[in-house]
Protein backbone atom coordinates (compact mmCIF):
# COMPACT_ATOMS: atom_id res chain seq x y z
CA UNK A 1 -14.93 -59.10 18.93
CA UNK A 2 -17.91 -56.68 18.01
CA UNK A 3 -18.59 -56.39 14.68
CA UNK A 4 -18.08 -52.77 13.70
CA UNK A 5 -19.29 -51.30 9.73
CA UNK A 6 -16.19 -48.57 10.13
CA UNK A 7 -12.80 -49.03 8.91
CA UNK A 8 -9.77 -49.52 10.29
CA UNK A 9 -8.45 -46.06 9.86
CA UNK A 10 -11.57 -44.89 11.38
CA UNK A 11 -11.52 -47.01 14.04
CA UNK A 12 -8.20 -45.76 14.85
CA UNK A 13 -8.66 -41.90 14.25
CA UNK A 14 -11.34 -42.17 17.18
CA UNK A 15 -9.16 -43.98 19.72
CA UNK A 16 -6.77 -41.43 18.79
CA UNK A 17 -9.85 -38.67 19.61
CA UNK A 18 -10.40 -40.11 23.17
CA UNK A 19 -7.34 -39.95 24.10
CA UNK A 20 -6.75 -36.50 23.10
CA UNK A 21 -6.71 -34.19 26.04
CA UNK A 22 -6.88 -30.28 25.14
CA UNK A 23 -5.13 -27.95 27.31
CA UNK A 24 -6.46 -25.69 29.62
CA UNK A 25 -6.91 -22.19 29.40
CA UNK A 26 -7.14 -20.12 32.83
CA UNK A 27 -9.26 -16.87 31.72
CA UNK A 28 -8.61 -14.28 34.45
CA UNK A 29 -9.85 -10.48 34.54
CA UNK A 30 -6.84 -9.81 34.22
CA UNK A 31 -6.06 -11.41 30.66
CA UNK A 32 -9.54 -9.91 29.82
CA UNK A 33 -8.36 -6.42 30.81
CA UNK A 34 -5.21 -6.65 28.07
CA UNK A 35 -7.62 -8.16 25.56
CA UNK A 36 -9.66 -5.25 25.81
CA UNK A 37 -6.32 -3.04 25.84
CA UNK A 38 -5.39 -4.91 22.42
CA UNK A 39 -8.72 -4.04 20.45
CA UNK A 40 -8.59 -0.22 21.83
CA UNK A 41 -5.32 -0.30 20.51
CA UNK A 42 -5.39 -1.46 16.86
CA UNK A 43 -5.70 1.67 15.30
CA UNK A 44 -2.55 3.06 15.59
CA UNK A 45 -0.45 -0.10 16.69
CA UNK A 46 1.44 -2.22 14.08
CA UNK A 47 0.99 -6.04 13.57
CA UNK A 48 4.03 -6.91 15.48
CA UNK A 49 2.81 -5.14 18.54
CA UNK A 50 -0.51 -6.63 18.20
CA UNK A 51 1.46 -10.28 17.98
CA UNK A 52 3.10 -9.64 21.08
CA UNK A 53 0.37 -8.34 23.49
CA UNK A 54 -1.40 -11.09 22.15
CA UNK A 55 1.27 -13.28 23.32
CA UNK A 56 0.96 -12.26 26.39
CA UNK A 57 -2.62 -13.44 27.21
CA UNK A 58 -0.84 -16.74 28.03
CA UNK A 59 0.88 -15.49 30.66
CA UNK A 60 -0.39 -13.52 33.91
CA UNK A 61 2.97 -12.48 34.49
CA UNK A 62 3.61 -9.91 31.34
CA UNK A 63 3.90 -5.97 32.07
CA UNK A 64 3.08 -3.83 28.49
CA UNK A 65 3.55 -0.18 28.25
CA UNK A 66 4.21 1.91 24.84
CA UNK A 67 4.44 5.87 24.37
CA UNK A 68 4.08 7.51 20.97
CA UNK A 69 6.32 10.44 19.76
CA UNK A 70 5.73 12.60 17.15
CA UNK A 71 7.45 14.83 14.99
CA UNK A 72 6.37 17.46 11.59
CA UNK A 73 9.35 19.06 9.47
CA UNK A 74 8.28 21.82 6.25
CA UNK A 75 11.02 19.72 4.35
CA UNK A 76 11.38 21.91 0.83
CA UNK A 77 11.70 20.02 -2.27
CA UNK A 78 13.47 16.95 -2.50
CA UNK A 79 13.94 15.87 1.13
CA UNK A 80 16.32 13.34 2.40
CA UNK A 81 15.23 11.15 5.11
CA UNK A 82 17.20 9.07 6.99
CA UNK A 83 16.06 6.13 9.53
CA UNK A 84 18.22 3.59 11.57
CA UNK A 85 16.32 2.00 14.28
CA UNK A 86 18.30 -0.39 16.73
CA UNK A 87 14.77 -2.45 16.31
CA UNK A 88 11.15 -1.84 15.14
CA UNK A 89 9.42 -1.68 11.95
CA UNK A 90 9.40 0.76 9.25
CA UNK A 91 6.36 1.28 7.73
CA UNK A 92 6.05 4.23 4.48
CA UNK A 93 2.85 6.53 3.73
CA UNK A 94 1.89 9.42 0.89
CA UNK A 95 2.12 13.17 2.59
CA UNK A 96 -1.19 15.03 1.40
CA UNK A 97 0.33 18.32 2.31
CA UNK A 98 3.86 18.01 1.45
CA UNK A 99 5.23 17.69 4.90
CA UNK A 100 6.96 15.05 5.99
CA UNK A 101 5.55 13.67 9.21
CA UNK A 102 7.08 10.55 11.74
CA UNK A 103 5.73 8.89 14.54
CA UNK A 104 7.88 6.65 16.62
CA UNK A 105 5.72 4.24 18.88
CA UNK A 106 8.32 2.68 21.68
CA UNK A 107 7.29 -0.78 23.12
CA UNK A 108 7.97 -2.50 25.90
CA UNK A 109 7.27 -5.84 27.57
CA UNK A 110 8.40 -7.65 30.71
CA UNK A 111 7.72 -9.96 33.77
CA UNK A 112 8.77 -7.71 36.23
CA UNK A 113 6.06 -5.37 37.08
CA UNK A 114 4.32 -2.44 35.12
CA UNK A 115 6.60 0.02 36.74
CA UNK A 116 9.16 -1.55 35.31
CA UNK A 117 7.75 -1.96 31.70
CA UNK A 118 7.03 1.96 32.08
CA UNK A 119 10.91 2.61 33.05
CA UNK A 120 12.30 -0.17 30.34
CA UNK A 121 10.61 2.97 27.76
CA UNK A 122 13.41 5.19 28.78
CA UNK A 123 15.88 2.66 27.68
CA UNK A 124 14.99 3.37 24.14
CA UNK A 125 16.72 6.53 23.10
CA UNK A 126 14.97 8.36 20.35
CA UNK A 127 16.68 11.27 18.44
CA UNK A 128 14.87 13.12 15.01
CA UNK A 129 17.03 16.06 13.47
CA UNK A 130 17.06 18.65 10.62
CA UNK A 131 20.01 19.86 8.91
CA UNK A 132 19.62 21.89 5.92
CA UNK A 133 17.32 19.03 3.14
CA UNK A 134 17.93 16.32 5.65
CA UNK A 135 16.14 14.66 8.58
CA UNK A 136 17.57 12.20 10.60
CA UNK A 137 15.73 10.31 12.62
CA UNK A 138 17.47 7.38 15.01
CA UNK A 139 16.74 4.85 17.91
CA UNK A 140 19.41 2.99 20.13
CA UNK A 141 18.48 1.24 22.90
CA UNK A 142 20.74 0.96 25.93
CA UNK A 143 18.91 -2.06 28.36
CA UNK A 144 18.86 -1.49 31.99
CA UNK A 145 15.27 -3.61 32.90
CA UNK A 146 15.50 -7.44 31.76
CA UNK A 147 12.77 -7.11 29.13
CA UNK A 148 11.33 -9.51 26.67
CA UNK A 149 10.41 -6.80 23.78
CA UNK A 150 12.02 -3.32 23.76
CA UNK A 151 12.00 -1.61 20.34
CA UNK A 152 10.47 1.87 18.61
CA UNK A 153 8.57 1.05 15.11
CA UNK A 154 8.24 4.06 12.91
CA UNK A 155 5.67 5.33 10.84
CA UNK A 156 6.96 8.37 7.86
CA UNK A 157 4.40 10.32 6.01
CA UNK A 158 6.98 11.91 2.84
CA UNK A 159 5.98 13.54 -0.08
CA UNK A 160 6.45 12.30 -3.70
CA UNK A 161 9.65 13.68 -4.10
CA UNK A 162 11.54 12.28 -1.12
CA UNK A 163 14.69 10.61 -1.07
CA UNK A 164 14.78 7.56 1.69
CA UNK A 165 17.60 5.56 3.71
CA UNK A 166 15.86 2.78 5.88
CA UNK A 167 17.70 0.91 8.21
CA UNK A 168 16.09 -1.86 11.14
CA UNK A 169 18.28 -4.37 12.67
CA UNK A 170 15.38 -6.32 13.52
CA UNK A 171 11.62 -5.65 11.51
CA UNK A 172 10.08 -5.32 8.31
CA UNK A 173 9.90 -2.64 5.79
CA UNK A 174 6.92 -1.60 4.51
CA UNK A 175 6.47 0.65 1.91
CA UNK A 176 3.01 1.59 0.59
CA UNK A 177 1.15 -0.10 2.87
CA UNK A 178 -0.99 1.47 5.77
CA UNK A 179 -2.81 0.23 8.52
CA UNK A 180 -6.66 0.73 8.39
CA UNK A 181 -7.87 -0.11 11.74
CA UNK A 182 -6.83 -3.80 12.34
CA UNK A 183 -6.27 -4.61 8.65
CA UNK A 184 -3.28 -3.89 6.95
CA UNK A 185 -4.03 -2.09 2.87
CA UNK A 186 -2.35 -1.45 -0.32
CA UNK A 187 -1.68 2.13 -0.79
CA UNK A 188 1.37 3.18 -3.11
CA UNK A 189 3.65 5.86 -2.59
CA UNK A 190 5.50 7.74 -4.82
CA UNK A 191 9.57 8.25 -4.19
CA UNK A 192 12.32 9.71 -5.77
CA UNK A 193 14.99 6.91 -4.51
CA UNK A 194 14.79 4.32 -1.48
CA UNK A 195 17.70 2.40 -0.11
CA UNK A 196 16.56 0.05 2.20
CA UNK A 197 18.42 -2.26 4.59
CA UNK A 198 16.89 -5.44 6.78
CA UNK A 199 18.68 -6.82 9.24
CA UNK A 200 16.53 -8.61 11.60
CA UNK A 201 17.14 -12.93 12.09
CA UNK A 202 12.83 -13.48 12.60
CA UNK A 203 11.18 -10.52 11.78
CA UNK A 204 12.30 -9.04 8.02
CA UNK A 205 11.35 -8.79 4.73
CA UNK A 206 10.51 -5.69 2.34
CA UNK A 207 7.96 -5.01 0.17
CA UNK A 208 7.85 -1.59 -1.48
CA UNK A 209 4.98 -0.32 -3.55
CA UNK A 210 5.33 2.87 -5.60
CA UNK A 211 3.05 4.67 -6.98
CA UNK A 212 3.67 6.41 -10.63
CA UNK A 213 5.13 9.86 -11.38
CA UNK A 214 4.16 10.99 -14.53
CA UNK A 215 7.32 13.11 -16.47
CA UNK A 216 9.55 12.08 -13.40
CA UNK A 217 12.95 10.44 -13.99
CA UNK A 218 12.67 6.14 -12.82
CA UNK A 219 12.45 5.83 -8.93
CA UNK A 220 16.23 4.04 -8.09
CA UNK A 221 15.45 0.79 -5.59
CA UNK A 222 18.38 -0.50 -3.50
CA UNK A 223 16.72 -2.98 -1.43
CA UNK A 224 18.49 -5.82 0.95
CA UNK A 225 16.48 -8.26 2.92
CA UNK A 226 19.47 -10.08 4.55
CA UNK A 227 17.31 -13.18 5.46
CA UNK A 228 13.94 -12.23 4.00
CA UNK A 229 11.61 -11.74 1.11
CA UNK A 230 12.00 -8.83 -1.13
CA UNK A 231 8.40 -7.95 -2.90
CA UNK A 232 8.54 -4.86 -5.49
CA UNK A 233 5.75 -3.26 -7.31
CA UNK A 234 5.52 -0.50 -9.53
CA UNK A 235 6.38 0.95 -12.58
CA UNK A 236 9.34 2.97 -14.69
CA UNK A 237 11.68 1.82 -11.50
CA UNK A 238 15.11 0.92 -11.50
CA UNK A 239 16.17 -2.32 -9.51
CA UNK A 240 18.48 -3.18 -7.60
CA UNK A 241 17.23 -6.37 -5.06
CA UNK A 242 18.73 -8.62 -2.99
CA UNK A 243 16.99 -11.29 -0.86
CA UNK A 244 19.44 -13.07 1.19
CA UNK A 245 17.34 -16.33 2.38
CA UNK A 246 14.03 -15.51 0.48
CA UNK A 247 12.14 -14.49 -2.82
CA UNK A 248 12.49 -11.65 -4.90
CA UNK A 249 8.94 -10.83 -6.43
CA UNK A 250 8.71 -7.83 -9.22
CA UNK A 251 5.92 -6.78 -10.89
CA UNK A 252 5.57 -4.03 -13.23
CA UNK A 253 8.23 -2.15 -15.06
CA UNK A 254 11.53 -1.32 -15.65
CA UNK A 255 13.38 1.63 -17.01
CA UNK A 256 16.25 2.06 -19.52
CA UNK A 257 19.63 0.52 -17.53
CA UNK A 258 20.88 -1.82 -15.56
CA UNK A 259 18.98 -4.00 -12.76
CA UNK A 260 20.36 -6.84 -10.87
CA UNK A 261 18.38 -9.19 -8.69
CA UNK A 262 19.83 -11.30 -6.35
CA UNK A 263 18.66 -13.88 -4.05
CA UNK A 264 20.07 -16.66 -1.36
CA UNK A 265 23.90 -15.58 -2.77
CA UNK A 266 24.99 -12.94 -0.42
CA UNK A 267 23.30 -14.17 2.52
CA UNK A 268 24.39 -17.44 3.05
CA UNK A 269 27.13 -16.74 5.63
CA UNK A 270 23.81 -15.65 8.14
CA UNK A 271 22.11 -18.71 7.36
CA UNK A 272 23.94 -21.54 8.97
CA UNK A 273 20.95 -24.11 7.83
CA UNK A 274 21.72 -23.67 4.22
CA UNK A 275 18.28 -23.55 3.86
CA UNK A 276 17.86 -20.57 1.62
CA UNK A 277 14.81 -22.13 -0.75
CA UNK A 278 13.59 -19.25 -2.46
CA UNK A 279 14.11 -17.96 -6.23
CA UNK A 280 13.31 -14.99 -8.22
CA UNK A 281 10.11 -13.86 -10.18
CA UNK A 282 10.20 -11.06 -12.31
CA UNK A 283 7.02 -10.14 -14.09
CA UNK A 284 6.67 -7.42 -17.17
CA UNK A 285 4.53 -6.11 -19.39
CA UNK A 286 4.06 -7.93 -22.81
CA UNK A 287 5.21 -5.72 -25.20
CA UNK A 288 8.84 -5.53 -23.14
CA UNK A 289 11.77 -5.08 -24.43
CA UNK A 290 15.18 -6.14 -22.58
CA UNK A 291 18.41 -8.65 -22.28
CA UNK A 292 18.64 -10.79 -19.95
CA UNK A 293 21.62 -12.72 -17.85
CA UNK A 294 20.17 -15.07 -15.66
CA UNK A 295 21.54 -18.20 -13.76
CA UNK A 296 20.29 -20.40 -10.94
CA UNK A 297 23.13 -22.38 -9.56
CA UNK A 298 20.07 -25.40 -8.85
CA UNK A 299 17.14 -24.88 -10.79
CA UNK A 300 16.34 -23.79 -14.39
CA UNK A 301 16.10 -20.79 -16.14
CA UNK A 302 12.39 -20.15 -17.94
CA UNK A 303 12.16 -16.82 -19.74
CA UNK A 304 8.14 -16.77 -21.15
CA UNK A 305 8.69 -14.16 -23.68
CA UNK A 306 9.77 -15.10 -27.28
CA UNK A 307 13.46 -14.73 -27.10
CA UNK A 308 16.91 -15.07 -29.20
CA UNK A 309 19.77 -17.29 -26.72
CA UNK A 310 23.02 -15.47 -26.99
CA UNK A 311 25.06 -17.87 -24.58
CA UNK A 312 24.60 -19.69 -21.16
CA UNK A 313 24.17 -23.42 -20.99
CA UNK A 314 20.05 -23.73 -20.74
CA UNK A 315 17.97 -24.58 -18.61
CA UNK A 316 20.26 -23.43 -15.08
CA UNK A 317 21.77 -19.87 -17.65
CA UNK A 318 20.58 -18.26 -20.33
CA UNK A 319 21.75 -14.94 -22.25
CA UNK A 320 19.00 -13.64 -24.10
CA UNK A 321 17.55 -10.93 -25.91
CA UNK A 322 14.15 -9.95 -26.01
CA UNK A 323 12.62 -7.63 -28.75
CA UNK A 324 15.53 -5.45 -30.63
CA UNK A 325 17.02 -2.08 -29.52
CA UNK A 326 16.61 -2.21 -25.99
CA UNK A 327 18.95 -0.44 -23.70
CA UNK A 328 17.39 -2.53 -20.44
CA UNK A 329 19.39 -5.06 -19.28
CA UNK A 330 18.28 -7.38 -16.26
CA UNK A 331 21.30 -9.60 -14.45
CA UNK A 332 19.24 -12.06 -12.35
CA UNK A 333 21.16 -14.90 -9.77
CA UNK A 334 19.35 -17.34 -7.43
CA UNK A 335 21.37 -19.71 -5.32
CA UNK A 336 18.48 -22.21 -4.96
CA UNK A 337 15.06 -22.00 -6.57
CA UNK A 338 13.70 -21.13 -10.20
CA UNK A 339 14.51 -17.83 -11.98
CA UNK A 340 11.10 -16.88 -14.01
CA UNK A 341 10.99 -14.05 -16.42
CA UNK A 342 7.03 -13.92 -17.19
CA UNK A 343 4.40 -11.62 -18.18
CA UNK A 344 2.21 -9.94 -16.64
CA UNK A 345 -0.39 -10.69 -17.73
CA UNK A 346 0.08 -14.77 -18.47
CA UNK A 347 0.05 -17.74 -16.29
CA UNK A 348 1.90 -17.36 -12.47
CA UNK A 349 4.39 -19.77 -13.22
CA UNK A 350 6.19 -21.65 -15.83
CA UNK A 351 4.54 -25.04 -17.67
């Protein structure tokens, strides 16, 4: 045997190198041709299209074609808008002008042939309407073309006082967030009311960020995430979340009322897995006021602000009042993880 100054794990890690054999990766003109495609595109296409043509490099075989619609309404004051897509994402911006403004990118990808990714467009039938305050703006897609991705993401431009209904059976929700070339920013909008419904079984999740209305009434928040994350920032809002195999993340504050927030409960009959592991996190300011109702069928209970127990059985439910006088009241329920009640300003999670 050769004597050898390395150790045995070392020894082993570099057998384990020599052996390894990396795959290889045919680079043809034409998988240069959609890279180049995918850069010219960034600007106006949304992560989950990027994904997928991406995806695509790794296969010679994949036909892409999209087509962009777009639509401009003089809404009037306090506008109702109203969006059900069959799939895509739904992503929410600030009107400068008052108007409210949609673009509806359809998407399309298969191994058939690029006439055929052209026709599968046609396939996706788009329909935007306005009725008195309301606009209505719909996608249903009726497959002819075997396709691997067919769906029509949507981008709204509203003005402060708008009034959304969101619906995707398969995308994420974005609200206050814009794309800025290939990166993805933080840029708040403010709403009168969204209701907000995700459908989708891989691609979901909501995050809304609203900005401030000075003098305005609270902004009302309905928002369901049946198998994703629920992510909420903003302030004077009132809540109601639900997060059906993910977290529910708040920051900021609440108004006089009721809020519930809600997460793994109601959407364990889509999640055959049982494998909803995600809790609730509620962050306010310091000086807060409020009563709390909180109970995680698993985990504790840890509320960080100097509070009076009024019933539960601590640490899994507590009934509590924090401060005196308050008229908010906060019902919080997790079906797995820890429910933390923190503020804002203090440490991310509990000692």
């Amino acid at each position: 045997m050769i004597p050898s100054d390395r150790t045995p794990s070392e020894i082993l890690s570099a057998r384990a190198r020599s052996h390894l054999k990396l795959p290889h990766f045919r680079f043809t003109i034409k998988r240069m041709m959609i890279l180049v495609a995918v850069v010219a595109s960034s600007i106006s296409l949304s992560n989950f299209a990027l994904m997928t043509l991406f995806s695509v490099l790794l296969d010679d075989e994949h036909f892409v074609s999209r087509r962009s619609n777009s639509f401009a309404w003089d809404a009037g004051s306090s506008p109702r808008i109203l969006v059900e897509l069959d799939e895509g994402y739904i992503t929410v911006h600030q009107s400068v002008d008052g108007k409210v403004r949609a673009r509806l990118d359809r998407f399309a990808v298969t191994k058939l042939s690029q006439s055929a990714a052209d026709a599968a467009l046609e396939d996706i039938s788009c329909s935007a309407t306005r009725e008195d305050g309301e606009i209505r703006i719909t996608t249903i897609r009726y497959p002819t073309i075997r396709a691997g991705q067919l769906k029509a993401d949507i981008v709204l431009e509203v003005p402060p006082d708008a009034s959304l209904d969101l619906l995707t059976s398969h995308g994420y929700i974005y609200i206050g967030k814009k794309w800025e070339g290939a990166m993805i920013v933080t840029a708040p909008v403010a709403l009168k009311a969204v209701k907000a419904r995700d459908l989708g079984n891989i691609y979901h999740g909501i995050e809304a960020r609203l900005a401030d209305r000075p003098s305005a009434p609270p902004t009302r928040l309905d928002l369901d995430s049946r198998l994703g994350a629920v992510v909420i920032e903003g302030r004077n809002l009132s809540v109601v979340a639900r997060a059906g195999n993910g977290a529910i993340d708040f920051r900021g504050s609440l108004a006089p009322g009721d809020h519930r927030f809600e997460s793994g409960g109601h959407g364990q009959s889509f999640d055959p897995s049982g494998m909803s592991r995600e809790g609730v996190t509620i962050r306010l300011p310091p000086d807060a006021t409020f009563e709390v109702d909180a109970e995680s069928a698993k985990r504790m209970v840890w509320v960080a602000f100097p509070h009076k127990v009024q019933g539960g059985q601590p640490p899994r439910s507590i009934k509590a009042r924090v401060g005196a006088g308050s008229s908010t009241r906060l019902e919080v329920r997790s079906q797995d993880e820890m429910i933390e009640i923190l503020k804002a300003d203090g440490p991310a999670s509990s000692p």
